[in-house]
C-alpha atoms as a PDB file:
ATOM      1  CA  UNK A   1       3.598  16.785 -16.075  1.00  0.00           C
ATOM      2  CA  UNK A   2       6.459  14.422 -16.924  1.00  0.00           C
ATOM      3  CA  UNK A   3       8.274  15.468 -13.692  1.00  0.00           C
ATOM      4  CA  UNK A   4       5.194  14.154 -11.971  1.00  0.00           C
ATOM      5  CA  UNK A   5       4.969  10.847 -13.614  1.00  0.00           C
ATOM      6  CA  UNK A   6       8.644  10.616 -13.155  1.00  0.00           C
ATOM      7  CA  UNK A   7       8.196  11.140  -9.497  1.00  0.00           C
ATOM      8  CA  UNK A   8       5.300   9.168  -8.894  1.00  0.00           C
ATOM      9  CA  UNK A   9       6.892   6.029 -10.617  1.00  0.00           C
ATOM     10  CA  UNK A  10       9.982   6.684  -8.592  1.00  0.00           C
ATOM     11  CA  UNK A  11       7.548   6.603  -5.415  1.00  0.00           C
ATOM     12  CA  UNK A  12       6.099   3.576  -6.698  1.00  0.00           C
ATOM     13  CA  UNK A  13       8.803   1.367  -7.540  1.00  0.00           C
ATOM     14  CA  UNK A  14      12.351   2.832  -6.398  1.00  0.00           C
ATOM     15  CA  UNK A  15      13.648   1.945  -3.072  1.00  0.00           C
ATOM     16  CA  UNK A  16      13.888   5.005  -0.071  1.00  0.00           C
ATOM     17  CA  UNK A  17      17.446   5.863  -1.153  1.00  0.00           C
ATOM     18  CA  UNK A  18      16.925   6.466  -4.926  1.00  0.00           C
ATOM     19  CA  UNK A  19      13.517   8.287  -3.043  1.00  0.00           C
ATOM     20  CA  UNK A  20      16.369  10.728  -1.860  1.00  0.00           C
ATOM     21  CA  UNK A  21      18.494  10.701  -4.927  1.00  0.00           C
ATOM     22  CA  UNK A  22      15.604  11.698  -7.333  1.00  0.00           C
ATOM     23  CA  UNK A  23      14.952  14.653  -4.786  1.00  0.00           C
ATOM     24  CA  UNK A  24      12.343  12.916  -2.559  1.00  0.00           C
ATOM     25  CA  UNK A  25      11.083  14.550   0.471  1.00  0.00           C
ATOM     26  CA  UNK A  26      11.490  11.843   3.287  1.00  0.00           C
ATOM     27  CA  UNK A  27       8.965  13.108   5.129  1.00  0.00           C
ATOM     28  CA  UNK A  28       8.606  15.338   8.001  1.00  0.00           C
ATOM     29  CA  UNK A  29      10.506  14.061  11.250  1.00  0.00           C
ATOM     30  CA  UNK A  30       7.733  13.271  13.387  1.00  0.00           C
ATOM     31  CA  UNK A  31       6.184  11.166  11.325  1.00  0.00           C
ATOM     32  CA  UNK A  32       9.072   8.903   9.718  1.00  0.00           C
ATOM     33  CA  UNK A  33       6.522   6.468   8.140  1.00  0.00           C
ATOM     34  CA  UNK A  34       4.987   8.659   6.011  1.00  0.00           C
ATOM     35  CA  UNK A  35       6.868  10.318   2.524  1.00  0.00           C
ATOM     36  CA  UNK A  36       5.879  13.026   0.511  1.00  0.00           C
ATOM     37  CA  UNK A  37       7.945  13.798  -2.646  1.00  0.00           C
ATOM     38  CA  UNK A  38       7.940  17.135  -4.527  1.00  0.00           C
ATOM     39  CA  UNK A  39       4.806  16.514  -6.500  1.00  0.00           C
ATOM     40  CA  UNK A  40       3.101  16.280  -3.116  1.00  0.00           C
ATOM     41  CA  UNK A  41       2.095  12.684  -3.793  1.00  0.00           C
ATOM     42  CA  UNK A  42       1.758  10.814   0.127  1.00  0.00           C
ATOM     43  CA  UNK A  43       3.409   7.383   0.479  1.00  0.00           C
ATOM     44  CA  UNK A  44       3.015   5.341   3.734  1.00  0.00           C
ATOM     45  CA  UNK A  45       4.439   2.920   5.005  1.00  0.00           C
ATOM     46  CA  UNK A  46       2.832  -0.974   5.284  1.00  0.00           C
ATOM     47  CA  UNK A  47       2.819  -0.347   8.902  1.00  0.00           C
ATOM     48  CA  UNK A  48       0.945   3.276   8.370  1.00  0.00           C
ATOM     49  CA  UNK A  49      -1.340   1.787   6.406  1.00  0.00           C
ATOM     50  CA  UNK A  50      -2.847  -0.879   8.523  1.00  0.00           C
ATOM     51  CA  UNK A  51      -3.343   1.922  11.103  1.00  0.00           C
ATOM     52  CA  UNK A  52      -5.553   3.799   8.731  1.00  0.00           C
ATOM     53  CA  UNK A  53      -7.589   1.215   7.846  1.00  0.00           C
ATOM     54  CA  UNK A  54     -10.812   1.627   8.962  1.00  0.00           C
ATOM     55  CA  UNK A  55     -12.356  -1.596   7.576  1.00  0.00           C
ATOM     56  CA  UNK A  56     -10.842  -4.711   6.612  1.00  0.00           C
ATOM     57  CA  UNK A  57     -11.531  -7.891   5.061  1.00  0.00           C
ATOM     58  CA  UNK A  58      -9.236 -10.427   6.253  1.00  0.00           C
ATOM     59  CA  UNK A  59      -8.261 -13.117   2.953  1.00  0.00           C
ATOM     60  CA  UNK A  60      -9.934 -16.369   2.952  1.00  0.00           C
ATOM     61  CA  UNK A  61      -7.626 -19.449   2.514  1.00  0.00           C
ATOM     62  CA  UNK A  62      -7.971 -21.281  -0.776  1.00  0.00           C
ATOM     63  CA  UNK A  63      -9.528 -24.848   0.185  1.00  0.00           C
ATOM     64  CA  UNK A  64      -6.917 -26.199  -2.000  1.00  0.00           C
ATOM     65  CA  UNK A  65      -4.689 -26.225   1.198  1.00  0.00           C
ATOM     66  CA  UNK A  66      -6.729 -27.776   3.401  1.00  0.00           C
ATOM     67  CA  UNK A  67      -5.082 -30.421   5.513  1.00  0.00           C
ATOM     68  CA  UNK A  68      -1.739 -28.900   4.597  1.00  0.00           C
ATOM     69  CA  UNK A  69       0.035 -26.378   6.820  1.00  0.00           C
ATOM     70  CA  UNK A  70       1.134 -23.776   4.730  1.00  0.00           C
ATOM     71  CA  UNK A  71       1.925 -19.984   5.014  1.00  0.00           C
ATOM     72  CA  UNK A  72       2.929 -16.649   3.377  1.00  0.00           C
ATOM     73  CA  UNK A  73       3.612 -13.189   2.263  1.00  0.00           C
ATOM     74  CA  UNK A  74       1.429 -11.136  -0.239  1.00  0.00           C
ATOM     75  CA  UNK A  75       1.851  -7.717  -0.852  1.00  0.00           C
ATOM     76  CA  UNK A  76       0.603  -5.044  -3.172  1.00  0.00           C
ATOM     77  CA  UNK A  77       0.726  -1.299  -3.580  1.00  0.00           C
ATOM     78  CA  UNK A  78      -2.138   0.096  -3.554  1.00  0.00           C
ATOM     79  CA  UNK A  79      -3.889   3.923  -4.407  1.00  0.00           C
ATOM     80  CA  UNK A  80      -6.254   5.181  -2.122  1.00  0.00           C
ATOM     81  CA  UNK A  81      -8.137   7.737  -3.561  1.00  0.00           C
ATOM     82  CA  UNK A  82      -9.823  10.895  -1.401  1.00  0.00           C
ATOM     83  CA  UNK A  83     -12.666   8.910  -0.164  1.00  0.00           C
ATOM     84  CA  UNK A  84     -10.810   6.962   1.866  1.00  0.00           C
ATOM     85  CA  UNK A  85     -10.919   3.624  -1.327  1.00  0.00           C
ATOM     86  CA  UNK A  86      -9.256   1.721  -3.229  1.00  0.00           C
ATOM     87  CA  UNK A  87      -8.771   3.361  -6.288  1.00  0.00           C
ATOM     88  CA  UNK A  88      -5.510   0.870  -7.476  1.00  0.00           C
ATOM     89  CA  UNK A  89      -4.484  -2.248  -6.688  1.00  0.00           C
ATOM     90  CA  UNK A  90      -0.961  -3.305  -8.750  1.00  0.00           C
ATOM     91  CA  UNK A  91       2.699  -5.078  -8.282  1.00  0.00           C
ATOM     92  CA  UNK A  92       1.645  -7.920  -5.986  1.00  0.00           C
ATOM     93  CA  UNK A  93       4.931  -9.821  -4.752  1.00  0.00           C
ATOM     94  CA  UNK A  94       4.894 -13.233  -2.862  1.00  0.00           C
ATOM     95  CA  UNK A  95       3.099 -16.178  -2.572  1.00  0.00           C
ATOM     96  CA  UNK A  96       0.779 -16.322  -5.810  1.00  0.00           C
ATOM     97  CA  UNK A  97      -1.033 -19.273  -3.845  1.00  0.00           C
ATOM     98  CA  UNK A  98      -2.342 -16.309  -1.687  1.00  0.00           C
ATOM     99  CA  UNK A  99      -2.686 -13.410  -4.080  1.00  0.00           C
ATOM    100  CA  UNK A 100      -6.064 -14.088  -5.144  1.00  0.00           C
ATOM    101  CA  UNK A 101      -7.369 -14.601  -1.876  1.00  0.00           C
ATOM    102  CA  UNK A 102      -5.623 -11.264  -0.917  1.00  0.00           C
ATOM    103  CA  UNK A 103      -6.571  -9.226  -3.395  1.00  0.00           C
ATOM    104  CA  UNK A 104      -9.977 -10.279  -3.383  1.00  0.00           C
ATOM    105  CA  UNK A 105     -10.110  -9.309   0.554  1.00  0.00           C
ATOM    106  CA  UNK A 106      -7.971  -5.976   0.025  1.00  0.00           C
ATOM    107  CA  UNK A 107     -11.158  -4.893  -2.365  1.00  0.00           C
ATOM    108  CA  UNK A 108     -13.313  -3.970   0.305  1.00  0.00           C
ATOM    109  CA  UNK A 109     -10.516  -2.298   2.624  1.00  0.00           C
ATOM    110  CA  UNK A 110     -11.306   1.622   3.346  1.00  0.00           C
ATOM    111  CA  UNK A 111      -9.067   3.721   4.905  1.00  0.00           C
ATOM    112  CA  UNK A 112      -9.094   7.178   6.822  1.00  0.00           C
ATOM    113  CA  UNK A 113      -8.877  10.043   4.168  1.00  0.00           C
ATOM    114  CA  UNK A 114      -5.061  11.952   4.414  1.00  0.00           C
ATOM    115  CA  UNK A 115      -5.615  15.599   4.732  1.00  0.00           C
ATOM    116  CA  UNK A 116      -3.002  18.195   3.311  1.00  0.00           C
ATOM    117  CA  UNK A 117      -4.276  21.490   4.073  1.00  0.00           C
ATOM    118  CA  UNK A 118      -7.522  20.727   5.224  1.00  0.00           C
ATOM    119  CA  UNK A 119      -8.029  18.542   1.593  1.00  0.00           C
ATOM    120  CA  UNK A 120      -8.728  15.034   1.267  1.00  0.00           C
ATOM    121  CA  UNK A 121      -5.866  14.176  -0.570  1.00  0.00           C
ATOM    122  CA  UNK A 122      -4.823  10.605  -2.863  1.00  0.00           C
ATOM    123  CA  UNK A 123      -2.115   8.453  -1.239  1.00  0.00           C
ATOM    124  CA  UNK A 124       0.022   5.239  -2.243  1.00  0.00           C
ATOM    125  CA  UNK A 125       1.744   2.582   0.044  1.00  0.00           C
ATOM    126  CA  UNK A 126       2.353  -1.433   0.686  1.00  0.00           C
ATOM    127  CA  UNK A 127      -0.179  -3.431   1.924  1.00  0.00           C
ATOM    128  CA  UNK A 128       1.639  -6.921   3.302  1.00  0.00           C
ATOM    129  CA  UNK A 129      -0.815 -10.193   4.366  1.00  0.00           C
ATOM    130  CA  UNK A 130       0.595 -13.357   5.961  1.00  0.00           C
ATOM    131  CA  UNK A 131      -1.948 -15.348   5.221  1.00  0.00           C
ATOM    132  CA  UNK A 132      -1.804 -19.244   6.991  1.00  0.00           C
ATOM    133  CA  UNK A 133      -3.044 -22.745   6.154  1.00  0.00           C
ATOM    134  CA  UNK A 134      -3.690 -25.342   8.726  1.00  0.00           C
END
């Protein structure tokens, strides 16, 4: 069990290389945007994850900008659970103007399920918005 929370926070915070280092499967070949470390726990890739989104929710700009021309970056990791939800959202990084607005919008997101074995299966990644003011 600790060997799993050790690898799952090492998913979840450590860059690819220390990935590698901690014994971190990068993945099979074909499908570079995808990593699976020994625990079996799925990370994707920001760009992976847009493509499974099935719905989305684009963030609504806080009126508080209006008239200014403003823009950003917001990310967060998120845990998508079997179903194809969000079953975590945590760590945002950017623009904190935005992260409300984000967040709020990333809590009706649903994604495809991941199958391992013919199993609906939990997965992590990065979601990233640029959100813009005009």
């Amino acid at each position: 069990m600790k060997k799993l929370i050790v690898l799952l926070w090492a998913g979840l915070f450590c860059s690819d290389r220390t990935l590698a280092q901690l014994g971190a499967n990068c993945g099979d070949h074909a499908h570079p945007d995808i990593l699976r470390n020994r625990a079996g726990i799925v990370w994707f890739s920001s760009e992976e994850l847009q493509k499974r989104a099935i719905k989305r929710v684009e963030p609504v700009t806080p009126s508080s900008l209006a008239g200014f021309h403003f823009e950003g970056y917001v990310s967060f990791k998120i845990l998508v659970d079997q179903k194809g939800e969000i079953g975590c959202i945590w760590d945002e990084t950017g623009n904190a103007v935005f992260a409300s607005a984000a967040n709020q919008a990333l809590q009706y997101w649903t994604f495809k399920p991941y199958l391992v074995n013919g199993k609906p299966v939990e997965y992590v990644g990065v979601i990233k918005f640029h959100v813009v003011a005009n």
